[in-house]
C-alpha atoms as a PDB file:
ATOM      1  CA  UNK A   1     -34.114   1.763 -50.936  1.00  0.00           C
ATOM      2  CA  UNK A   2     -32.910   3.533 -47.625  1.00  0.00           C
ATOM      3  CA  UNK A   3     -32.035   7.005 -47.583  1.00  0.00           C
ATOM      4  CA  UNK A   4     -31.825   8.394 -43.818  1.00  0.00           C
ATOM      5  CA  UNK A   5     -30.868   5.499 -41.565  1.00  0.00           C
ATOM      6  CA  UNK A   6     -30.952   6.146 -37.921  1.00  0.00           C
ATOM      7  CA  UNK A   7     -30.120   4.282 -34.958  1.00  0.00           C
ATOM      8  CA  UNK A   8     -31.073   4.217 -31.317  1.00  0.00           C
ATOM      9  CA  UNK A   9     -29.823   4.348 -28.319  1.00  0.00           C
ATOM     10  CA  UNK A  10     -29.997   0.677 -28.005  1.00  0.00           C
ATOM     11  CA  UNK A  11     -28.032   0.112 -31.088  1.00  0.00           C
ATOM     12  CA  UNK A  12     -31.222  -1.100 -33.012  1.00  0.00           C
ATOM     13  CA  UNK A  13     -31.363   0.212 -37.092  1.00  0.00           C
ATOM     14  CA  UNK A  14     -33.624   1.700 -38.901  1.00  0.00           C
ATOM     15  CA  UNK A  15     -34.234   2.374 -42.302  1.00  0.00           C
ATOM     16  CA  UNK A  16     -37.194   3.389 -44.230  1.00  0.00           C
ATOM     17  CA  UNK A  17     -38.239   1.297 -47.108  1.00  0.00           C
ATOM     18  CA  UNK A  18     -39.587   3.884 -49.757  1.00  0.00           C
ATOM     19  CA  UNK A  19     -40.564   1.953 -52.758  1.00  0.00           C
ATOM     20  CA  UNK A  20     -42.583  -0.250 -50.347  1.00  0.00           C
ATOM     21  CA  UNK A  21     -43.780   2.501 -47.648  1.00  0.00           C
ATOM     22  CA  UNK A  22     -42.875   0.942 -44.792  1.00  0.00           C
ATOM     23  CA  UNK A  23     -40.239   1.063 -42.263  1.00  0.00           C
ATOM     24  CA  UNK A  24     -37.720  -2.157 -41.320  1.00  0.00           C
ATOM     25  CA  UNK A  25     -35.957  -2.506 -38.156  1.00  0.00           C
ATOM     26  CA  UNK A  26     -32.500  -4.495 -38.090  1.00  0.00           C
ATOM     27  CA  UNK A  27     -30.308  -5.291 -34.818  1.00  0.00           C
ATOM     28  CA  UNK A  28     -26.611  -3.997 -35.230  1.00  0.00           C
ATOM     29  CA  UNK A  29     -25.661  -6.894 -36.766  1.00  0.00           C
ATOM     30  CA  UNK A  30     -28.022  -6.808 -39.162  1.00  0.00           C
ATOM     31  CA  UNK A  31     -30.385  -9.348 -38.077  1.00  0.00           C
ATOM     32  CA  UNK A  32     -34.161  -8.561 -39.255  1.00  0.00           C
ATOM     33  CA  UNK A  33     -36.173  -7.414 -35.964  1.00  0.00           C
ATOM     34  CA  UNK A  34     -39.745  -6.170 -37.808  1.00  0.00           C
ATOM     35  CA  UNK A  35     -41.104  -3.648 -39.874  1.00  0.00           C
ATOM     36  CA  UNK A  36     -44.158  -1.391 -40.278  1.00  0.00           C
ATOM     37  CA  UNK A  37     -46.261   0.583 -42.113  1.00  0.00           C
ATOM     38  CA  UNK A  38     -47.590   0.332 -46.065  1.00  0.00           C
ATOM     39  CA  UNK A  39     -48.854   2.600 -48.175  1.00  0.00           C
ATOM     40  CA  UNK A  40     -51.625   4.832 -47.009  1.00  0.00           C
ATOM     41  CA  UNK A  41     -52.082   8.522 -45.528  1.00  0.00           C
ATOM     42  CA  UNK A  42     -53.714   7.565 -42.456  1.00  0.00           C
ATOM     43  CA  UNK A  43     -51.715   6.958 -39.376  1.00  0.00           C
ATOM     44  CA  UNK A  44     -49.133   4.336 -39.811  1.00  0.00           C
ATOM     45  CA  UNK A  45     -49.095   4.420 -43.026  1.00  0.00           C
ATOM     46  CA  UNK A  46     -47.060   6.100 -45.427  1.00  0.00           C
ATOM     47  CA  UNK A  47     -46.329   7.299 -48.594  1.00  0.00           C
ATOM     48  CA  UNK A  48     -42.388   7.583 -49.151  1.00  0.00           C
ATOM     49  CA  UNK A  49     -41.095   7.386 -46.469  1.00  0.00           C
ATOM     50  CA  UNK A  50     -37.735   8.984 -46.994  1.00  0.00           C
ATOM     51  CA  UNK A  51     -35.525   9.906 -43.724  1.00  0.00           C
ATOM     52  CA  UNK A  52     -35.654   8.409 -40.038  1.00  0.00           C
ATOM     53  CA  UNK A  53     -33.816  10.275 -36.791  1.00  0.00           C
ATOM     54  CA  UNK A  54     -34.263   9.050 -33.112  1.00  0.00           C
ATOM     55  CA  UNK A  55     -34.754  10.712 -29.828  1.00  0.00           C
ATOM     56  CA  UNK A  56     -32.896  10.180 -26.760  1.00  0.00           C
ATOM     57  CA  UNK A  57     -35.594   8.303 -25.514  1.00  0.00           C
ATOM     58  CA  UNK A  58     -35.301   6.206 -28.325  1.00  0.00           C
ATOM     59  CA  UNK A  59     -38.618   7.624 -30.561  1.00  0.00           C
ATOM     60  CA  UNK A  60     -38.370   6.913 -34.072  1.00  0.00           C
ATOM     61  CA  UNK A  61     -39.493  10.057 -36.485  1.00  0.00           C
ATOM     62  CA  UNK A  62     -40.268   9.614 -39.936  1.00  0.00           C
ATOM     63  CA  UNK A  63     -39.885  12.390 -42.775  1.00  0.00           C
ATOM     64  CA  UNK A  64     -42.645  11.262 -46.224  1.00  0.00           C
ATOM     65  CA  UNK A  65     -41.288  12.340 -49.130  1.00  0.00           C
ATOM     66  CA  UNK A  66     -44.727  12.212 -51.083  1.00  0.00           C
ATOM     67  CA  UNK A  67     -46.704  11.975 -47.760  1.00  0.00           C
ATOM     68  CA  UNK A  68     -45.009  15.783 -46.982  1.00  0.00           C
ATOM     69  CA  UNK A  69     -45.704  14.701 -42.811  1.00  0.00           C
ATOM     70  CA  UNK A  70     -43.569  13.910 -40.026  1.00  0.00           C
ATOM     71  CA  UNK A  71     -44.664  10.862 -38.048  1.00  0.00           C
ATOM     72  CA  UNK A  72     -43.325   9.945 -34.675  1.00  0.00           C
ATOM     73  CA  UNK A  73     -43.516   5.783 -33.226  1.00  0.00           C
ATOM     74  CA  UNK A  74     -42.052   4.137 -30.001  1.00  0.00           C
ATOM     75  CA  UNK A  75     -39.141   2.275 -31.021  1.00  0.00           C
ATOM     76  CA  UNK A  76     -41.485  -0.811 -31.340  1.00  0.00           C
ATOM     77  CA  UNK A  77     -43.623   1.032 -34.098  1.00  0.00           C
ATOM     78  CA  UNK A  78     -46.505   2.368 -32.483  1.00  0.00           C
ATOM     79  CA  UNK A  79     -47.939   5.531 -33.028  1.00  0.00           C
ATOM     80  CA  UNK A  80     -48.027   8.584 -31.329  1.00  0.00           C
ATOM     81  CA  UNK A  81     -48.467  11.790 -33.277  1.00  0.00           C
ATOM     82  CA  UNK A  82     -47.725  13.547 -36.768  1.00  0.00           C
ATOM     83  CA  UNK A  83     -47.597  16.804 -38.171  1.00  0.00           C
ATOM     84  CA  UNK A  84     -47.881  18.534 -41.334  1.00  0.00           C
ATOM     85  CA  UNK A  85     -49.469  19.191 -44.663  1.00  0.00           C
ATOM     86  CA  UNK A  86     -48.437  20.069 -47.874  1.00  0.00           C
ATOM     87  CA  UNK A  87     -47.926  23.626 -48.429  1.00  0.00           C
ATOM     88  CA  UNK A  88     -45.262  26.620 -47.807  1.00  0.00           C
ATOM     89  CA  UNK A  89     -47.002  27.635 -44.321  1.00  0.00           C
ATOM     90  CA  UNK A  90     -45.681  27.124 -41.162  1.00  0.00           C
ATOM     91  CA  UNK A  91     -46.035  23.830 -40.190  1.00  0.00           C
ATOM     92  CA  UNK A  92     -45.937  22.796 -43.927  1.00  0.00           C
ATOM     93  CA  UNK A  93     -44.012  20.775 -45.798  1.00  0.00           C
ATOM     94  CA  UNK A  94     -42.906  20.536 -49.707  1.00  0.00           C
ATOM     95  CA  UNK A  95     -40.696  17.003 -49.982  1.00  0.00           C
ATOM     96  CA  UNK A  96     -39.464  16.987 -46.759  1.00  0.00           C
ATOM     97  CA  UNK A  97     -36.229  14.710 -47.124  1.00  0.00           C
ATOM     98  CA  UNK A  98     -33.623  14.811 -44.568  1.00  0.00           C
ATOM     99  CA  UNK A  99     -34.629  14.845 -40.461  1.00  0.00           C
ATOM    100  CA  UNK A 100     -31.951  14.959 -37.520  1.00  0.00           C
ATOM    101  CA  UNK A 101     -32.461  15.438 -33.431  1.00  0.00           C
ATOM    102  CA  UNK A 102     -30.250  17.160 -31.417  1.00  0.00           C
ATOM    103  CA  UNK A 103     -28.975  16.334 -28.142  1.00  0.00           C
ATOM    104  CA  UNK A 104     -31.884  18.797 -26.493  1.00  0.00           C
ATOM    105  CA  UNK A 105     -34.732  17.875 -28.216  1.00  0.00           C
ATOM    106  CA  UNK A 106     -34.792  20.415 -31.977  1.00  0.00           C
ATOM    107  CA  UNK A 107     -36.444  18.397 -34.403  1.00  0.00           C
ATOM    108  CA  UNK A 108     -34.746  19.844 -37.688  1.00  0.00           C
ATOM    109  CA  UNK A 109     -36.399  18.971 -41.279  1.00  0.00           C
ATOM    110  CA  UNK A 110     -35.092  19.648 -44.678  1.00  0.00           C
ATOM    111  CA  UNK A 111     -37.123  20.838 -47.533  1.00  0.00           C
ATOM    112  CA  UNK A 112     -36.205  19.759 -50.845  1.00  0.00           C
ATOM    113  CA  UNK A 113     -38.846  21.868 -52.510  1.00  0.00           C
ATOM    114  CA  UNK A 114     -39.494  24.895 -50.285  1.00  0.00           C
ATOM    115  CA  UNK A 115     -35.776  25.230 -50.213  1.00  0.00           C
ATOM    116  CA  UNK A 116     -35.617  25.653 -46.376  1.00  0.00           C
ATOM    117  CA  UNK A 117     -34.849  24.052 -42.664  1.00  0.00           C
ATOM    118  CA  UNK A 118     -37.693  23.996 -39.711  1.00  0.00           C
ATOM    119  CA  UNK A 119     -37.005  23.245 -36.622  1.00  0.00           C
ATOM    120  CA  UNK A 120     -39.450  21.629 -34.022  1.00  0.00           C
ATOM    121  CA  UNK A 121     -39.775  20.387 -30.515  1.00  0.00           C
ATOM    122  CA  UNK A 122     -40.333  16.939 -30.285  1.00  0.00           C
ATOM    123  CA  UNK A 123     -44.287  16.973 -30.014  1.00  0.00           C
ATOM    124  CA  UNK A 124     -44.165  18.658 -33.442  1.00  0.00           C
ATOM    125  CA  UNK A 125     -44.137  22.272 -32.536  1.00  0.00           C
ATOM    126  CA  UNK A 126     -42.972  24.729 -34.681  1.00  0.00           C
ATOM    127  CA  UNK A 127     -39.961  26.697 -33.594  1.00  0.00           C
ATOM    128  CA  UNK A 128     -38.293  28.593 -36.365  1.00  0.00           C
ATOM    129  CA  UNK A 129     -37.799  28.381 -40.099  1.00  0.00           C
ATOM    130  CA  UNK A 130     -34.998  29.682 -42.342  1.00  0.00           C
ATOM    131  CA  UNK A 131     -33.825  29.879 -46.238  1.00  0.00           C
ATOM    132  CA  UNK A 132     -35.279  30.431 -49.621  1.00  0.00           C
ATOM    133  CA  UNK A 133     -34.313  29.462 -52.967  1.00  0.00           C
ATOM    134  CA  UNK A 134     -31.042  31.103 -54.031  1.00  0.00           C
ATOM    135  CA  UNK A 135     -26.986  30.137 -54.262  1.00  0.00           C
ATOM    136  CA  UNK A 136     -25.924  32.966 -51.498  1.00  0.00           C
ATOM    137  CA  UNK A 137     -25.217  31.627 -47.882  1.00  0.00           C
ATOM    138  CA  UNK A 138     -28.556  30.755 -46.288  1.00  0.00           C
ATOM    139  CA  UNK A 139     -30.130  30.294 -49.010  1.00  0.00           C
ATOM    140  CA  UNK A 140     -30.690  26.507 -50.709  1.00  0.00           C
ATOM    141  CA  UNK A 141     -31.374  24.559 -53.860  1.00  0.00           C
ATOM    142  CA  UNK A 142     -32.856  21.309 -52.844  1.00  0.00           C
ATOM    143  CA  UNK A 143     -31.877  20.767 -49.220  1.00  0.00           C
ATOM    144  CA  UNK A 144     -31.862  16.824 -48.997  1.00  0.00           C
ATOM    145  CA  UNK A 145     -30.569  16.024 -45.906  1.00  0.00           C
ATOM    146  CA  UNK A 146     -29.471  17.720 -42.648  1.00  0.00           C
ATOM    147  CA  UNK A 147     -27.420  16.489 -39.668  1.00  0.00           C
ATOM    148  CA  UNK A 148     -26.656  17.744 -36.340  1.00  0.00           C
ATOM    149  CA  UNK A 149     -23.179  18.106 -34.641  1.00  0.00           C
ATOM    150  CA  UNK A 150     -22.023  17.404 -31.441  1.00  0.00           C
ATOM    151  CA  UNK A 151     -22.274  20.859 -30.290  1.00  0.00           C
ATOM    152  CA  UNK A 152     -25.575  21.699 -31.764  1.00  0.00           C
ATOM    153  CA  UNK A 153     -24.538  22.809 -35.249  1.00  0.00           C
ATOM    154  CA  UNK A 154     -27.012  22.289 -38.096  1.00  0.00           C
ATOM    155  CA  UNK A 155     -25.051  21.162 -41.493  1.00  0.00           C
ATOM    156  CA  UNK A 156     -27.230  20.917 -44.153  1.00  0.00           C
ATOM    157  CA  UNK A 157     -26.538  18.928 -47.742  1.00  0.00           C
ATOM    158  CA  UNK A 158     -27.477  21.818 -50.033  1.00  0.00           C
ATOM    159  CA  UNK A 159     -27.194  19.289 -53.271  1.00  0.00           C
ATOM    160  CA  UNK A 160     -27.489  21.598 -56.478  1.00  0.00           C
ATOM    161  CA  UNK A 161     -25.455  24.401 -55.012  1.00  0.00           C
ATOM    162  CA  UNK A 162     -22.900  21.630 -54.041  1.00  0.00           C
ATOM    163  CA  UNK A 163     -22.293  22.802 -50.771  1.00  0.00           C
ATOM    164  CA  UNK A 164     -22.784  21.887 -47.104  1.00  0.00           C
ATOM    165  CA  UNK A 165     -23.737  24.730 -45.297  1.00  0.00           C
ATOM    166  CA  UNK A 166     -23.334  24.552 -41.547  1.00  0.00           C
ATOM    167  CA  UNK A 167     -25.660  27.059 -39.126  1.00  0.00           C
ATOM    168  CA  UNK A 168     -25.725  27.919 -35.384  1.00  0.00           C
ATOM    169  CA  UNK A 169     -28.639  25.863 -33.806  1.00  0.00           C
ATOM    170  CA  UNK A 170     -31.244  28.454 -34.256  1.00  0.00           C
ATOM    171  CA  UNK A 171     -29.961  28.984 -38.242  1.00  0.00           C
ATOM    172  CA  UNK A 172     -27.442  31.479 -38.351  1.00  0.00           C
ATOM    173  CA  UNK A 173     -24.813  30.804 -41.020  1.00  0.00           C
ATOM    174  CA  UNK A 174     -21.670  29.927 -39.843  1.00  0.00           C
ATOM    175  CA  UNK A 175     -19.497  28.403 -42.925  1.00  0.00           C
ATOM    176  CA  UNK A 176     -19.591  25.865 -45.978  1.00  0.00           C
ATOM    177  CA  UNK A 177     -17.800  23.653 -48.081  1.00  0.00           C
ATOM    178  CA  UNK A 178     -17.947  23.833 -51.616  1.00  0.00           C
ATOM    179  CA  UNK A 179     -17.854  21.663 -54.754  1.00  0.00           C
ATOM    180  CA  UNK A 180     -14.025  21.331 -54.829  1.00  0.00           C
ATOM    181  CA  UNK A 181     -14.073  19.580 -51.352  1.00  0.00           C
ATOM    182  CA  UNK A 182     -17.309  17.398 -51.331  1.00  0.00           C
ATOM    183  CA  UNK A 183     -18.802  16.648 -54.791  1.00  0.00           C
ATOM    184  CA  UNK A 184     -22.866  16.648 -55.012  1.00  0.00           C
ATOM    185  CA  UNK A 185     -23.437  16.085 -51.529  1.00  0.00           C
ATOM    186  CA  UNK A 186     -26.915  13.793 -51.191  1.00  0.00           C
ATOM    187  CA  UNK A 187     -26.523  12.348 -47.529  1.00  0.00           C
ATOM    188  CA  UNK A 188     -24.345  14.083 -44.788  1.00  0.00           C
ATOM    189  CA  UNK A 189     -23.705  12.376 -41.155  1.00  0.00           C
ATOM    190  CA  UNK A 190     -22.083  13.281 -38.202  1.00  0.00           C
ATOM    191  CA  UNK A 191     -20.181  10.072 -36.709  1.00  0.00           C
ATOM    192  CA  UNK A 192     -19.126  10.249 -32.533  1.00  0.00           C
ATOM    193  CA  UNK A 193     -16.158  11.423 -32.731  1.00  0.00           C
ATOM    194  CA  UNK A 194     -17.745  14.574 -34.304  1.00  0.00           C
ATOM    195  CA  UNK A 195     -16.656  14.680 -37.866  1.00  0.00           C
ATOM    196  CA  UNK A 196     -19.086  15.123 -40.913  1.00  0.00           C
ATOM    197  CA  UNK A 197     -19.772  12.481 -43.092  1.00  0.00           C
ATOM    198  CA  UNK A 198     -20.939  13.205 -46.530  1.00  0.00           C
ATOM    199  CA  UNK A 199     -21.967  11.345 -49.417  1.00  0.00           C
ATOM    200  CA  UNK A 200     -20.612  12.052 -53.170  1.00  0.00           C
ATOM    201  CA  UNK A 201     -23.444  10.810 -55.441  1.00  0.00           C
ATOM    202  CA  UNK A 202     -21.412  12.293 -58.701  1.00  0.00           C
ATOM    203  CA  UNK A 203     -18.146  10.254 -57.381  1.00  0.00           C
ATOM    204  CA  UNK A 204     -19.421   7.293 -55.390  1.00  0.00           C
ATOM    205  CA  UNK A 205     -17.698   8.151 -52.519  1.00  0.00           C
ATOM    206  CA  UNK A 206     -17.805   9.042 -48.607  1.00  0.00           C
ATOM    207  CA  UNK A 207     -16.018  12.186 -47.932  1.00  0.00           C
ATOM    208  CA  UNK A 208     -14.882  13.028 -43.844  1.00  0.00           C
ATOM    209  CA  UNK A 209     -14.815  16.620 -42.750  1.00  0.00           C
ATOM    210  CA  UNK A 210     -13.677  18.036 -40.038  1.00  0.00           C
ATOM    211  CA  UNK A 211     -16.148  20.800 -38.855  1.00  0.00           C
ATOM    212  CA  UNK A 212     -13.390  22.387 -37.350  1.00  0.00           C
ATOM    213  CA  UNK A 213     -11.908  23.383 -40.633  1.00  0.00           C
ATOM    214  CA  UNK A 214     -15.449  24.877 -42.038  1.00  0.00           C
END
């Protein structure tokens, strides 16, 4: 199934495939384009793929679940670089799930297991890291996805505290929303007009926030 759908600045879909390791690549009408990749650790390959953002430029990046790598492709799914290993390093990843680009380039990655955010540039340098395992703000248990607001703002789906948390670009807290306004929040989004998106896995529902109101 799909978990982090992205599209491009074309209009052009993405999702990643996970049960078959691949990626598939849909017009916006949902017309079947292509779709790459199987099962494999070498490049262009993957193993669960889980989460997809794009670039300005229109570069596809691809957050592996079991493969615990980001890898980057043109938005005809060629290769150009990855990054990561698994581990707690810098650099490292535990299940990384959720992936979103800001407007300037920070590459931010969620880490369901090591139960914090790193940012990158978008070769795959490391900026910055932040959280740890914990329910007080800044902290996370099992970070699944993360989305990035028009402004800059981080807002990360921190699922089994059931809170969004939203942070400054560089990961200062700034507010959250808790159980009684967003359920167990597995996906989050930011549509154009700003607002957040969130799924509710526990009541099958999409829930709109205004980050305003955080």
């Amino acid at each position: 199934g799909a978990h982090g759908v992205a599209v491009d600045p074309w209009g052009d879909v993405y999702a990643p495939d996970y049960n078959n390791h691949r990626i598939q690549k849909f017009d916006a009408l949902g017309t079947f384009i292509m779709t790459w990749g199987s099962e494999g650790t070498d490049t262009s390959h993957f193993e669960g793929p889980w989460a997809v953002a794009t670039s300005k430029a229109g570069n596809i990046y691809v957050t592996e679940l079991i493969g615990n790598r980001v890898q980057e492709f043109t938005r005809n799914g060629l290769y150009i670089r990855k990054w990561g290993s698994l581990g707690t390093g810098i650099g490292q990843f535990q299940m990384p799930s959720g992936i979103a680009i800001s407007a300037n380039g920070a590459v931010y990655v969620s880490e369901r297991q090591n139960n914090r955010i790193q940012e990158f540039d978008l070769n795959g340098n490391f900026i910055r890291a932040w959280g740890s395992a914990g329910f007080n703000d800044g902290q996370f248990n099992q970070p699944l996805d993360v989305a990035v607001g028009l402004d800059g703002s981080v807002y990360v789906a921190d699922v089994f505290n059931t809170r969004i948390q939203k942070f400054d670009s560089t990961g200062t807290f700034v507010a959250k929303w808790d159980w009684s306004a967003i359920g167990y929040p597995n996906g989050i989004a930011v549509d154009p007009q700003g607002n957040l998106l969130v799924t509710d896995a526990i009541n099958a529902r999409v829930v709109k926030l205004d980050p305003a109101n955080g």
